[in-house]
C-alpha atoms as a PDB file:
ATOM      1  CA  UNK A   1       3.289 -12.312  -7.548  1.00  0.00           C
ATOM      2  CA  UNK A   2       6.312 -12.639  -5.748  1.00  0.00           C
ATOM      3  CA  UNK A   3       9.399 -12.504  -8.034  1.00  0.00           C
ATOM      4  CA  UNK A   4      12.661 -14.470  -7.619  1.00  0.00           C
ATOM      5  CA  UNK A   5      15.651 -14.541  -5.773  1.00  0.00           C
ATOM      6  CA  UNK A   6      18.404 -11.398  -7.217  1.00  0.00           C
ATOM      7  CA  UNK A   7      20.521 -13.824  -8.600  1.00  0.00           C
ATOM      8  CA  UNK A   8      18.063 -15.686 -10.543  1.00  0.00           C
ATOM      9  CA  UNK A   9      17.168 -12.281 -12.246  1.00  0.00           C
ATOM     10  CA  UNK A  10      20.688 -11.069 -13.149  1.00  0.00           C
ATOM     11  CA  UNK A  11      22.644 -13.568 -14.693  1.00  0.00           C
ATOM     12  CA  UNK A  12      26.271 -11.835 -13.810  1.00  0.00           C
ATOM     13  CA  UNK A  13      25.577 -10.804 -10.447  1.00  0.00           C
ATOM     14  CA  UNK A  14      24.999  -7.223 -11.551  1.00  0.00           C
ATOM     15  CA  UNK A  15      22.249  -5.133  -9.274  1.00  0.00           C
ATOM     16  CA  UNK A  16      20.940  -2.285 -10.109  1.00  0.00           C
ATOM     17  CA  UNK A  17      22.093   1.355  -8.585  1.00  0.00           C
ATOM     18  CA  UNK A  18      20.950   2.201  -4.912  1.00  0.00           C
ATOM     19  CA  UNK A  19      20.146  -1.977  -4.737  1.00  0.00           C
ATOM     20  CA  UNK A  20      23.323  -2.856  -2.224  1.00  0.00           C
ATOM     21  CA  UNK A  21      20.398  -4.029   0.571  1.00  0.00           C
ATOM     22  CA  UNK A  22      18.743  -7.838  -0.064  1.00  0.00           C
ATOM     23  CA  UNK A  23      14.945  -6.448   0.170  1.00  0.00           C
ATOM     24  CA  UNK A  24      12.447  -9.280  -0.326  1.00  0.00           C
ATOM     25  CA  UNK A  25       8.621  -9.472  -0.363  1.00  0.00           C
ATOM     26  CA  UNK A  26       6.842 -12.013   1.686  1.00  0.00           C
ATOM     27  CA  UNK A  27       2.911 -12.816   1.472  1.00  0.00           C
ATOM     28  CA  UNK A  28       0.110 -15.145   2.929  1.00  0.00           C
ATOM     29  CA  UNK A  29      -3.628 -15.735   2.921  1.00  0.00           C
ATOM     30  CA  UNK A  30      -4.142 -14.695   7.193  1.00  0.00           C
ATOM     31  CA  UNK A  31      -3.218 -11.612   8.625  1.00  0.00           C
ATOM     32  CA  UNK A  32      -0.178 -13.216  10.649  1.00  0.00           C
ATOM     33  CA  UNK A  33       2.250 -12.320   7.942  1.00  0.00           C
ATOM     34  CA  UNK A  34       2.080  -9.077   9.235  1.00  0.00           C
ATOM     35  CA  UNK A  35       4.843 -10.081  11.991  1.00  0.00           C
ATOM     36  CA  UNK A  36       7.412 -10.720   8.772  1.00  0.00           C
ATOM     37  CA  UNK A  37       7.357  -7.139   8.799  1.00  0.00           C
ATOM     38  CA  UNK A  38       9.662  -7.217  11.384  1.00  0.00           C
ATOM     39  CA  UNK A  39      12.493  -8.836   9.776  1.00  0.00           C
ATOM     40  CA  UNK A  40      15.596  -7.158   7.846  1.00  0.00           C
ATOM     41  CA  UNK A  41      14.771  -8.271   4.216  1.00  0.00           C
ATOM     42  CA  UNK A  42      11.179  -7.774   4.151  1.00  0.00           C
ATOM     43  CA  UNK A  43       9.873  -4.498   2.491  1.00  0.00           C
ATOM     44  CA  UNK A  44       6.463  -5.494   1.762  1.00  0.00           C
ATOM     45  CA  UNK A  45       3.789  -7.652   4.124  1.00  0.00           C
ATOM     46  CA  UNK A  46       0.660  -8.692   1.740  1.00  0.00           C
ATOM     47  CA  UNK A  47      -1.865 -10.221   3.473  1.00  0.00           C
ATOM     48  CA  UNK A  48      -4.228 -11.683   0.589  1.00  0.00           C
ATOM     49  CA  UNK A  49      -7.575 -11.751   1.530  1.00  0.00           C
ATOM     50  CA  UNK A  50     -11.091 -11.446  -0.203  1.00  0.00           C
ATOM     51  CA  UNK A  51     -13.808  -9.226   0.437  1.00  0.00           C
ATOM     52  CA  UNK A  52     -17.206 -10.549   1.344  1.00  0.00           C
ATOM     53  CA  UNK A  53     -20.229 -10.144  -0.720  1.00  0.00           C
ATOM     54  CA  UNK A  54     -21.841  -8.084   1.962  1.00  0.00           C
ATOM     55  CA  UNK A  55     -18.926  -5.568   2.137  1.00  0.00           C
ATOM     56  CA  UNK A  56     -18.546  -5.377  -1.949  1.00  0.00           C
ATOM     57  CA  UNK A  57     -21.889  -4.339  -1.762  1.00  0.00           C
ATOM     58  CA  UNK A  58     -22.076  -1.750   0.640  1.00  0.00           C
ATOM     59  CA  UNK A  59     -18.529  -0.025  -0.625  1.00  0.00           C
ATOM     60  CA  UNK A  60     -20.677   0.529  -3.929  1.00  0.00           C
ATOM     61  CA  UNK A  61     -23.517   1.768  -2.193  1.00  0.00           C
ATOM     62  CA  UNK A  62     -20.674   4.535  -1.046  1.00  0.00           C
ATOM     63  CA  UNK A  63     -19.160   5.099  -4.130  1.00  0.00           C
ATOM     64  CA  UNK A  64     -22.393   5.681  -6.072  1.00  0.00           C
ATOM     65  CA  UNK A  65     -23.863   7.867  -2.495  1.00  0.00           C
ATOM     66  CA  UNK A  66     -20.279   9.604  -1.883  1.00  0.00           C
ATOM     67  CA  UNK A  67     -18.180  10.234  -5.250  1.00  0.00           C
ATOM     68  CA  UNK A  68     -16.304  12.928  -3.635  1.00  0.00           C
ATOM     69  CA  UNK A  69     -15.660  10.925  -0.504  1.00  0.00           C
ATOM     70  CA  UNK A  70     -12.404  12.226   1.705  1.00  0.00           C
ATOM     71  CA  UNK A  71     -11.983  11.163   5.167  1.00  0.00           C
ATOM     72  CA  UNK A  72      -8.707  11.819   7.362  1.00  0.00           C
ATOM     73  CA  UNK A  73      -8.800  11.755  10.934  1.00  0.00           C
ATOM     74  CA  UNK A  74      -6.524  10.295  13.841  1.00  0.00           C
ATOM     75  CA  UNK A  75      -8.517   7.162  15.243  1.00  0.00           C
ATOM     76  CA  UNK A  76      -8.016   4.197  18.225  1.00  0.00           C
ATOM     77  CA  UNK A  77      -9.111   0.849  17.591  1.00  0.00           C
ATOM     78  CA  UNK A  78     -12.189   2.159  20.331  1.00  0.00           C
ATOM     79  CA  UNK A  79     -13.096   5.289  18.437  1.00  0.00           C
ATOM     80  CA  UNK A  80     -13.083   4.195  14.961  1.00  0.00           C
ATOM     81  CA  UNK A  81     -15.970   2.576  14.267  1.00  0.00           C
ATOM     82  CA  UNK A  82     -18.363   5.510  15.764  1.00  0.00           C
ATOM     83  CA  UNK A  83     -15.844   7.847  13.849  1.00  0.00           C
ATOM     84  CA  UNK A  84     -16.276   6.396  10.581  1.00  0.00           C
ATOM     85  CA  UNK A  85     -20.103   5.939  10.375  1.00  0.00           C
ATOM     86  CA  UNK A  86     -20.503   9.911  11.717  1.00  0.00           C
ATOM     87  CA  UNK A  87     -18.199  10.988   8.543  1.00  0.00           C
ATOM     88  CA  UNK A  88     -19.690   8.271   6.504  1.00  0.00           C
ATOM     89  CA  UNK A  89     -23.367   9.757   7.834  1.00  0.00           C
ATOM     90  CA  UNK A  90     -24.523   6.024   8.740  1.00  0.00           C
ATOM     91  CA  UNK A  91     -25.491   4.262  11.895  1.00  0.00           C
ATOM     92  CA  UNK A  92     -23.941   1.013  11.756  1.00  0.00           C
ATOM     93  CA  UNK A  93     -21.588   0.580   8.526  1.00  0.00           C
ATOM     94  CA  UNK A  94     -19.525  -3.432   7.635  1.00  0.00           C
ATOM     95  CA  UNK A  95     -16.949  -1.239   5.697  1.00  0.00           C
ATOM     96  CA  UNK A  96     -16.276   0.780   9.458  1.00  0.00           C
ATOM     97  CA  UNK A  97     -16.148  -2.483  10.750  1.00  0.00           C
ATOM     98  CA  UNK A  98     -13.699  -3.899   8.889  1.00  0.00           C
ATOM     99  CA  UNK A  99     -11.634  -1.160   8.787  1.00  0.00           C
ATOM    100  CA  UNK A 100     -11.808  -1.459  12.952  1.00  0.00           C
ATOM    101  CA  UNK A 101      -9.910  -4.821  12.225  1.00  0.00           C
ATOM    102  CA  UNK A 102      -7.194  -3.291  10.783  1.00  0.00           C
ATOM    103  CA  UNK A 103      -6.897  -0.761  13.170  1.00  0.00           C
ATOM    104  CA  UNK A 104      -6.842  -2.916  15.884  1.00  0.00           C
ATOM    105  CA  UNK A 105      -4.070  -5.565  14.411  1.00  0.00           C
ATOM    106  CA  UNK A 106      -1.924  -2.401  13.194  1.00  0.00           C
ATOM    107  CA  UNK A 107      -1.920  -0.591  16.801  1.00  0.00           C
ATOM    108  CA  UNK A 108      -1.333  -4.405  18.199  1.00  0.00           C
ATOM    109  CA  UNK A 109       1.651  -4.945  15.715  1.00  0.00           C
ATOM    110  CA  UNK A 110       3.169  -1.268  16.100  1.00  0.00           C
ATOM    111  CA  UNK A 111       2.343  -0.684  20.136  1.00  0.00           C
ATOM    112  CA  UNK A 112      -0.088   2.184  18.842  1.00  0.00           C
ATOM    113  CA  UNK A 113      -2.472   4.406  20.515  1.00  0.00           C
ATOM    114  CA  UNK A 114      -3.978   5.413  17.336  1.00  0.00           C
ATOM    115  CA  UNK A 115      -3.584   6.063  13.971  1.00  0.00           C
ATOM    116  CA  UNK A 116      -3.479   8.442  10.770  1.00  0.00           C
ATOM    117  CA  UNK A 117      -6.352   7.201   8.950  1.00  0.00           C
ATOM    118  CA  UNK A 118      -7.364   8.362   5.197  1.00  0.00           C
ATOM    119  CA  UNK A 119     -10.395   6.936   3.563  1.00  0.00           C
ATOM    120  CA  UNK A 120     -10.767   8.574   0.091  1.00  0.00           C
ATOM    121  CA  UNK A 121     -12.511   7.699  -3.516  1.00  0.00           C
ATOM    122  CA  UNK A 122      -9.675   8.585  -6.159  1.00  0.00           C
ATOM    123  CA  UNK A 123     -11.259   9.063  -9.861  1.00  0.00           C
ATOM    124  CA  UNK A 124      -7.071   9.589 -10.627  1.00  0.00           C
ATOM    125  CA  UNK A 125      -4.071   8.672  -9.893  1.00  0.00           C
ATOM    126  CA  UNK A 126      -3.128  10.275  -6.290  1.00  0.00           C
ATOM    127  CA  UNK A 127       0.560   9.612  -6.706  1.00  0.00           C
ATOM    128  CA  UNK A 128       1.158   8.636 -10.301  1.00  0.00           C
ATOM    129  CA  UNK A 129       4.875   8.192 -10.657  1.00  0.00           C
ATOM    130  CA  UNK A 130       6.911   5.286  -8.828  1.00  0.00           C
ATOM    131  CA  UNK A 131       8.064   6.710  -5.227  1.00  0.00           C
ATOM    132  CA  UNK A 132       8.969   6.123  -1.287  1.00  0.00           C
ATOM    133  CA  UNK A 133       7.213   6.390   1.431  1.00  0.00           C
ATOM    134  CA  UNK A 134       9.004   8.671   4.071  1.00  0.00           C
ATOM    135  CA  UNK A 135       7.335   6.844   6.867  1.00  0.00           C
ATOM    136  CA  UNK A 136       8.122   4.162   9.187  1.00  0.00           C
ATOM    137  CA  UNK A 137       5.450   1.685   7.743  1.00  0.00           C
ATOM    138  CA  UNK A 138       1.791   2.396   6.031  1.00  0.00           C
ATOM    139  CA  UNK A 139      -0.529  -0.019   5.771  1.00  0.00           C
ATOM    140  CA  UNK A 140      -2.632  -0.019   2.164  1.00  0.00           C
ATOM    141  CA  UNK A 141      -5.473  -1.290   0.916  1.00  0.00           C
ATOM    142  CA  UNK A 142      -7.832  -0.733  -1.532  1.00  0.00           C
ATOM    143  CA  UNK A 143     -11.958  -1.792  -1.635  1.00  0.00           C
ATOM    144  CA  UNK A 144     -13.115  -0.681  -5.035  1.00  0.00           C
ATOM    145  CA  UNK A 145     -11.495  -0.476  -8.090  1.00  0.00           C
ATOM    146  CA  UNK A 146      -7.556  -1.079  -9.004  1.00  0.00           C
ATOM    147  CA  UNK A 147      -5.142  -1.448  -6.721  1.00  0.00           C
ATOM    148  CA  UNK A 148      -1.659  -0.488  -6.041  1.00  0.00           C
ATOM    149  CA  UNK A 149       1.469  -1.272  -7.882  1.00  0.00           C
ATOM    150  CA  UNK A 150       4.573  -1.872  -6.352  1.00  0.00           C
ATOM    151  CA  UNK A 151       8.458  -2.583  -8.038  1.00  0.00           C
ATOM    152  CA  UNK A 152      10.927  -5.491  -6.179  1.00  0.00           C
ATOM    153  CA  UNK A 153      14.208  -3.630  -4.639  1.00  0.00           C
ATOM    154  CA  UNK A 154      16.566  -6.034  -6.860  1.00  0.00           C
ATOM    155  CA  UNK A 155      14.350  -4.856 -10.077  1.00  0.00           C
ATOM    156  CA  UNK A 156      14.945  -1.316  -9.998  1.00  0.00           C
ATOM    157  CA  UNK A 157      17.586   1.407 -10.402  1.00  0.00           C
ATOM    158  CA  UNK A 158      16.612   3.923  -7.434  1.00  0.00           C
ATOM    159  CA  UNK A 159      18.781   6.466  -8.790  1.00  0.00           C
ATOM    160  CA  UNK A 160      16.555   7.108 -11.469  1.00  0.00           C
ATOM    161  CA  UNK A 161      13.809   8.147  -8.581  1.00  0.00           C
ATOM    162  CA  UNK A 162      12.354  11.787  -8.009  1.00  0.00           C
ATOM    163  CA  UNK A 163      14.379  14.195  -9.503  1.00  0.00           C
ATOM    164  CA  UNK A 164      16.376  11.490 -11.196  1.00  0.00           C
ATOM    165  CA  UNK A 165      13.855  10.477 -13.160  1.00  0.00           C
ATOM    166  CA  UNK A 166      14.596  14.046 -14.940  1.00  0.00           C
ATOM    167  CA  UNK A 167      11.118  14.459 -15.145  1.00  0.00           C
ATOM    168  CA  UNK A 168      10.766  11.512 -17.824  1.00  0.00           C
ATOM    169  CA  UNK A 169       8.197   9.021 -17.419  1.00  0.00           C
ATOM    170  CA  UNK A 170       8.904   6.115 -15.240  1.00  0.00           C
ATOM    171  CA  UNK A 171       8.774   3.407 -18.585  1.00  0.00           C
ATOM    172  CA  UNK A 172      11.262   6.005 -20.087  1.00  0.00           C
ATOM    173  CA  UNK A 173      13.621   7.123 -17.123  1.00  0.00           C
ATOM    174  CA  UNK A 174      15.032   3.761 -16.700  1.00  0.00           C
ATOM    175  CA  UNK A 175      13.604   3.144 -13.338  1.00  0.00           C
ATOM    176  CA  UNK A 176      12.971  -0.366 -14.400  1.00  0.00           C
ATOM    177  CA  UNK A 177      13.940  -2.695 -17.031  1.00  0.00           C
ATOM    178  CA  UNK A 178      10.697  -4.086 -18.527  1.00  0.00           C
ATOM    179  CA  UNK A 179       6.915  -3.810 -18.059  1.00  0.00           C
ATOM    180  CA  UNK A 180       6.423  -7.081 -16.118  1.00  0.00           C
ATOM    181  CA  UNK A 181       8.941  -6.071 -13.387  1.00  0.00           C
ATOM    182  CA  UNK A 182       5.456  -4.157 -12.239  1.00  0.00           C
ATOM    183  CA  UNK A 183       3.949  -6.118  -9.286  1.00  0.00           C
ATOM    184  CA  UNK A 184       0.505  -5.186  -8.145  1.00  0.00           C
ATOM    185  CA  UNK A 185      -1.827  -5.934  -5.555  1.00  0.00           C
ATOM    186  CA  UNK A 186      -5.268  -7.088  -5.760  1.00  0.00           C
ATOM    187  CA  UNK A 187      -8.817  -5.722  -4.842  1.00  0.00           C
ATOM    188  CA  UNK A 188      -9.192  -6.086  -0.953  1.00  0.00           C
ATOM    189  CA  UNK A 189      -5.257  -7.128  -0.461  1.00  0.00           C
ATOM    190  CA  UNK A 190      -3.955  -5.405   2.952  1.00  0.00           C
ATOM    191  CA  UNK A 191       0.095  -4.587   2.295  1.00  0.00           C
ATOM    192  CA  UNK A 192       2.409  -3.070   4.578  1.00  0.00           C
ATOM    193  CA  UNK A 193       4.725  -1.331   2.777  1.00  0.00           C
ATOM    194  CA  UNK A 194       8.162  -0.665   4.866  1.00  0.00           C
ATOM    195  CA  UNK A 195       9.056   3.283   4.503  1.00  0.00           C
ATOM    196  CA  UNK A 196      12.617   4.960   3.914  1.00  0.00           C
ATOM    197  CA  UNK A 197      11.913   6.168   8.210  1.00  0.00           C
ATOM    198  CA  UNK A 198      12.125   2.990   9.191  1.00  0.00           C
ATOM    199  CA  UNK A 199      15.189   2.353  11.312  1.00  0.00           C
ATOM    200  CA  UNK A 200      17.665   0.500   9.108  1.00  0.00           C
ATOM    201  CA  UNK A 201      15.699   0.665   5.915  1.00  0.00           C
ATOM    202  CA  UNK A 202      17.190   3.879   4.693  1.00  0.00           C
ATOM    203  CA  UNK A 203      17.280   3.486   0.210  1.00  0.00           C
ATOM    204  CA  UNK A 204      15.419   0.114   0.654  1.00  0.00           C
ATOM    205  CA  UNK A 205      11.906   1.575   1.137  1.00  0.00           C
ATOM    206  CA  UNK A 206       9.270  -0.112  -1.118  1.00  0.00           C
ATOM    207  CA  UNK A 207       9.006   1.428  -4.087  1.00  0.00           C
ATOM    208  CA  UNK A 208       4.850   1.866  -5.673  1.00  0.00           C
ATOM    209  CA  UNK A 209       2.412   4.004  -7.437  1.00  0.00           C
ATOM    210  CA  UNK A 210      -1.643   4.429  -7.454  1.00  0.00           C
ATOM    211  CA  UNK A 211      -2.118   3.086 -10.865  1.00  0.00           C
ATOM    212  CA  UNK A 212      -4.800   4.889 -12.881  1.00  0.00           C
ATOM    213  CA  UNK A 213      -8.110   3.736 -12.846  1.00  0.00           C
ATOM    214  CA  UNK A 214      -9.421   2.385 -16.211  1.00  0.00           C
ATOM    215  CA  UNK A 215     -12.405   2.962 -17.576  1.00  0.00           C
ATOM    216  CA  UNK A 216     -13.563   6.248 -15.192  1.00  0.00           C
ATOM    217  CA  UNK A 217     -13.912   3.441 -12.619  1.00  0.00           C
ATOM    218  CA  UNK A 218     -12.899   5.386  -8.748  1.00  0.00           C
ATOM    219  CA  UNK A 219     -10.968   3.520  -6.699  1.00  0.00           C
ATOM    220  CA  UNK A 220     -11.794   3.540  -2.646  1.00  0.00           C
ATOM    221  CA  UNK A 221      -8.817   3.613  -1.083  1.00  0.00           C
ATOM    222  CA  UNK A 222      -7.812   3.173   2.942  1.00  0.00           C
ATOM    223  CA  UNK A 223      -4.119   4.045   4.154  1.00  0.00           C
ATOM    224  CA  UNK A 224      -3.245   4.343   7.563  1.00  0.00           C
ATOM    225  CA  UNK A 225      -0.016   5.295   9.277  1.00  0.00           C
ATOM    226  CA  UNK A 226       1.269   5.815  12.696  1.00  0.00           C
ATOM    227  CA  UNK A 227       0.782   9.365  14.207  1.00  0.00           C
ATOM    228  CA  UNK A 228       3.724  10.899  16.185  1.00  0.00           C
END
């Protein structure tokens, strides 16, 4: 997943506008690559992991009970769990419990109280077109269905961004150069994806989309961001 080095990608040195900051990816299979976070050149903090059978399970028993499903609420690693299974209208839940886990190691990593959490079943695209995150850091992950796609720093041209785009579509604005410049995560992949407000990080934030799901298959998305 992780691309190459800037100068193995353009032959003459060239990077691409808004690229003048070395942003690199970094990734793992346990949750302690979340500390890489923490250091100048990382943008992006994927901890690969797999879902149990148990848990794959249950999130379809949600999808299929709760198509319309939209939780946000501000949680602490204490509250969440009870939180959860009231909005999810269950007494004991494994998808509130491993979302617990995540609130617990991102309030650990970030010195957090609590958190923004959103829990929501997408049947679209929430934020079709290539963009940054105006936060510090969100974490991302997604249990059902595709997940998100993300674009290396040295592989894009972040002028062409927003309004620069001129309202063309990202394959035709110039954004990137060619199709398989496209990273994306997999099913039940955790990411922390470093935001423009982080301090330092200002035109290096990760740049990603919510791809669309295929096939009228929802997607079951969790995000969760610090609260101010």
């Amino acid at each position: 997943m992780i691309s190459a080095h800037p100068t193995q990608m353009f032959s003459q040195g060239s990077f691409p506008v808004g690229c003048e900051k070395y942003r690199r990816a970094v990734e793992g299979k346990e949750p302690d690559i979340f500390t890489d976070i923490y250091q100048e050149e990382i943008n992006i903090a994927i901890w690969q992991r797999e879902l149990s059978t148990k848990l794959k399970e249950h999130v379809n028993d949600i999808i299929k009970l709760r198509p319309t499903l939209q939780i946000a609420m501000t949680v602490s690693p204490q509250s969440v769990i009870s939180s959860l299974n009231k909005n999810l209208g269950v007494t004991q839940s494994e998808l509130s419990e491993n979302i617990a886990e995540l609130v617990d190691m991102y309030c650990c990593l970030f010195e957090l109280k609590g958190v923004g959490l959103r829990l929501t079943v997408l049947d679209r695209a929430m934020c079709p077109k290539f963009h940054v995150d105006k936060v510090p850091c969100r974490l991302v992950s997604t249990y059902y269905g595709v997940a998100s796609e993300w674009l290396p720093h040295h592989m894009l041209d972040r002028s062409k961004l927003g309004s620069g785009s001129k309202g063309l579509a990202d394959h035709q604005s110039g954004l990137y150069r060619n199709p398989q410049d496209i990273q994306q995560l997999s099913l039940g992949d955790v990411a922390l994806l470093k935001g423009e407000s982080w301090e330092g990080n200002e035109n290096a934030g990760l740049v990603h989309r919510s791809p669309a799901p295929s096939g009228g298959e929802n997607r079951l998305l969790l995000t969760l961001d610090s609260i101010h």
